[in-house]
N, C-alpha and C. Protein backbone atom coordinates (compact mmCIF):
# COMPACT_ATOMS: atom_id res chain seq x y z
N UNK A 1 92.61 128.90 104.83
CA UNK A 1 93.99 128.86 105.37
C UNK A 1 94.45 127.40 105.56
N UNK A 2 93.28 126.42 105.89
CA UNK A 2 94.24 125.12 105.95
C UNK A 2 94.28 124.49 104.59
N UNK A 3 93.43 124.58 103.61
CA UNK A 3 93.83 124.44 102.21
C UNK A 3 95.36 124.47 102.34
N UNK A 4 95.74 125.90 102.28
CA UNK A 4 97.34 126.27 102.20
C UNK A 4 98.22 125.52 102.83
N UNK A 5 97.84 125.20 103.97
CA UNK A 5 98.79 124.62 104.88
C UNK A 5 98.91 123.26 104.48
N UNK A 6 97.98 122.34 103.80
CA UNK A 6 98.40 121.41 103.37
C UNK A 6 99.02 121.09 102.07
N UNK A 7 98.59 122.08 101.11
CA UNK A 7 99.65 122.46 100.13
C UNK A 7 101.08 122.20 100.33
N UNK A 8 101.62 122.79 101.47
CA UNK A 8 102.70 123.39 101.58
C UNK A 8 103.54 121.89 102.04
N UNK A 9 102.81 121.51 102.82
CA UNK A 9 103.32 120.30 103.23
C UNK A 9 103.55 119.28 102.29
N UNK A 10 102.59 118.99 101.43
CA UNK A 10 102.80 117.87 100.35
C UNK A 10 103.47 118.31 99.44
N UNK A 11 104.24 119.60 99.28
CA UNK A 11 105.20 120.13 98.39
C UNK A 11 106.43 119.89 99.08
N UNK A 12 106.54 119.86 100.48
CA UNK A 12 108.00 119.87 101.33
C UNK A 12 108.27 118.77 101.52
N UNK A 13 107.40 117.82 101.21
CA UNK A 13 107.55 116.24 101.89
C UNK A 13 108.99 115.49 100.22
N UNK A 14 108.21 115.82 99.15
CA UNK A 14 108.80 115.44 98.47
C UNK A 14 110.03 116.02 97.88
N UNK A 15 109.83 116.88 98.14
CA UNK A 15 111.59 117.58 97.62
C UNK A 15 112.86 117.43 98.96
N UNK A 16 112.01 117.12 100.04
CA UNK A 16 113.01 116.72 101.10
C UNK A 16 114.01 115.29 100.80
N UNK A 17 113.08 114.94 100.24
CA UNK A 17 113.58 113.16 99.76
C UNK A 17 113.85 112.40 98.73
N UNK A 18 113.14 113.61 97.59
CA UNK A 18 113.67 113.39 96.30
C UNK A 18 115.32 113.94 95.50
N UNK A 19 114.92 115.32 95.75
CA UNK A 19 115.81 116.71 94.93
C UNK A 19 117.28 116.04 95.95
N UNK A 20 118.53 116.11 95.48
CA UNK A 20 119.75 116.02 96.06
C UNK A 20 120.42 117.42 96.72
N UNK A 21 119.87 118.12 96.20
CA UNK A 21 120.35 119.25 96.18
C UNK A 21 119.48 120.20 97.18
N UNK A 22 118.54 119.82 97.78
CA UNK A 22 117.69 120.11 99.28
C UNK A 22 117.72 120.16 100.58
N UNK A 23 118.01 120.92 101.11
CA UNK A 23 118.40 120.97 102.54
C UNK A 23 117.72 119.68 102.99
N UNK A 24 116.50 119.38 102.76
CA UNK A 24 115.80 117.90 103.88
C UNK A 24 116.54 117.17 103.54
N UNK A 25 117.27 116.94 102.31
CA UNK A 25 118.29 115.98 101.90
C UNK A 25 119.35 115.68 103.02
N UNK A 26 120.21 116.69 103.23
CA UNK A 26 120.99 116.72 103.84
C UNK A 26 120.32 116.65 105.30
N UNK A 27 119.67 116.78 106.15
CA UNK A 27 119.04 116.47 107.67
C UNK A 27 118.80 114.78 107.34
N UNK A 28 118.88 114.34 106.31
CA UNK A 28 118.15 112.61 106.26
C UNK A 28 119.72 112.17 106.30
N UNK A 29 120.33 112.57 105.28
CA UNK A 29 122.26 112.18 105.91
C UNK A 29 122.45 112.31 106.99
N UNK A 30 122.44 113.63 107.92
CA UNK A 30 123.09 113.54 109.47
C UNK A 30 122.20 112.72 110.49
N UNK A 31 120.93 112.56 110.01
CA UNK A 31 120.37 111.43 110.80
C UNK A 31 120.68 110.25 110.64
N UNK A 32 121.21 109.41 109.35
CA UNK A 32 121.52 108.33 109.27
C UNK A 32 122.52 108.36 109.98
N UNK A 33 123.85 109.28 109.61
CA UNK A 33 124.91 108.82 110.61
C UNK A 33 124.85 109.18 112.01
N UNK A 34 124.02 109.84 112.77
CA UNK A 34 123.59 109.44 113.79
C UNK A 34 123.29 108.21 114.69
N UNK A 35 122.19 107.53 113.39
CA UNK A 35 121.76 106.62 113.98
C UNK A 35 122.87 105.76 114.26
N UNK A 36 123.62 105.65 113.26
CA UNK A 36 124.76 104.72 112.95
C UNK A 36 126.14 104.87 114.40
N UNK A 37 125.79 106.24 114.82
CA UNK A 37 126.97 106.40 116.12
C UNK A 37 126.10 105.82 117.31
N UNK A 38 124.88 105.65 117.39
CA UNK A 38 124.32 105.33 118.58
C UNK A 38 124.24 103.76 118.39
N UNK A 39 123.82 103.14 117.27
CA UNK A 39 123.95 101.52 117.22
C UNK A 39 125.63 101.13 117.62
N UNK A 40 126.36 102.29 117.24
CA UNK A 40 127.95 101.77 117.84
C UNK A 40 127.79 101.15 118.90
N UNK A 41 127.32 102.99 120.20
CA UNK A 41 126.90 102.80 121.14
C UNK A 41 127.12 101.73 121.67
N UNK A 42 125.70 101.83 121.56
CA UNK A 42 124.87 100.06 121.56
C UNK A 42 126.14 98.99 121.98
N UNK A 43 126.60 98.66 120.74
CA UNK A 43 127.52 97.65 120.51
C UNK A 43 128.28 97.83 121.47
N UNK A 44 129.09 98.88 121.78
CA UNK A 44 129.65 98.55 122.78
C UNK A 44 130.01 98.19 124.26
N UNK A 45 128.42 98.52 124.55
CA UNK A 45 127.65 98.61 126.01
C UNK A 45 127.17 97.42 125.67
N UNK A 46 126.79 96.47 125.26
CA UNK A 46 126.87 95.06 125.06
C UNK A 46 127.68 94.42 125.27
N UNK A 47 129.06 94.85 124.85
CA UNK A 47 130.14 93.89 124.61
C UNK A 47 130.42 94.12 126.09
């Protein structure tokens, strides 16, 4: 059973980040612009 389980994983890792057309694709977009609203944040609690 953990055979499988690591299968599965080294199959999900790369189509998350390769394929365009992959849901992990799209979770790596709304995290970037995430990050990108909280460095605003940031910026402006600085200023």
């Amino acid at each position: 059973m953990d055979a499988k389980k690591t299968t599965k994983r080294k199959i999900k890792r790369p189509i998350g980040k390769n394929s365009l057309t992959s849901p992990g694709n799209k979770t790596e977009i709304s995290n970037s612009f995430f990050h990108r609203i909280i460095s605003l944040l940031k910026k402006e609690e600085l200023i």
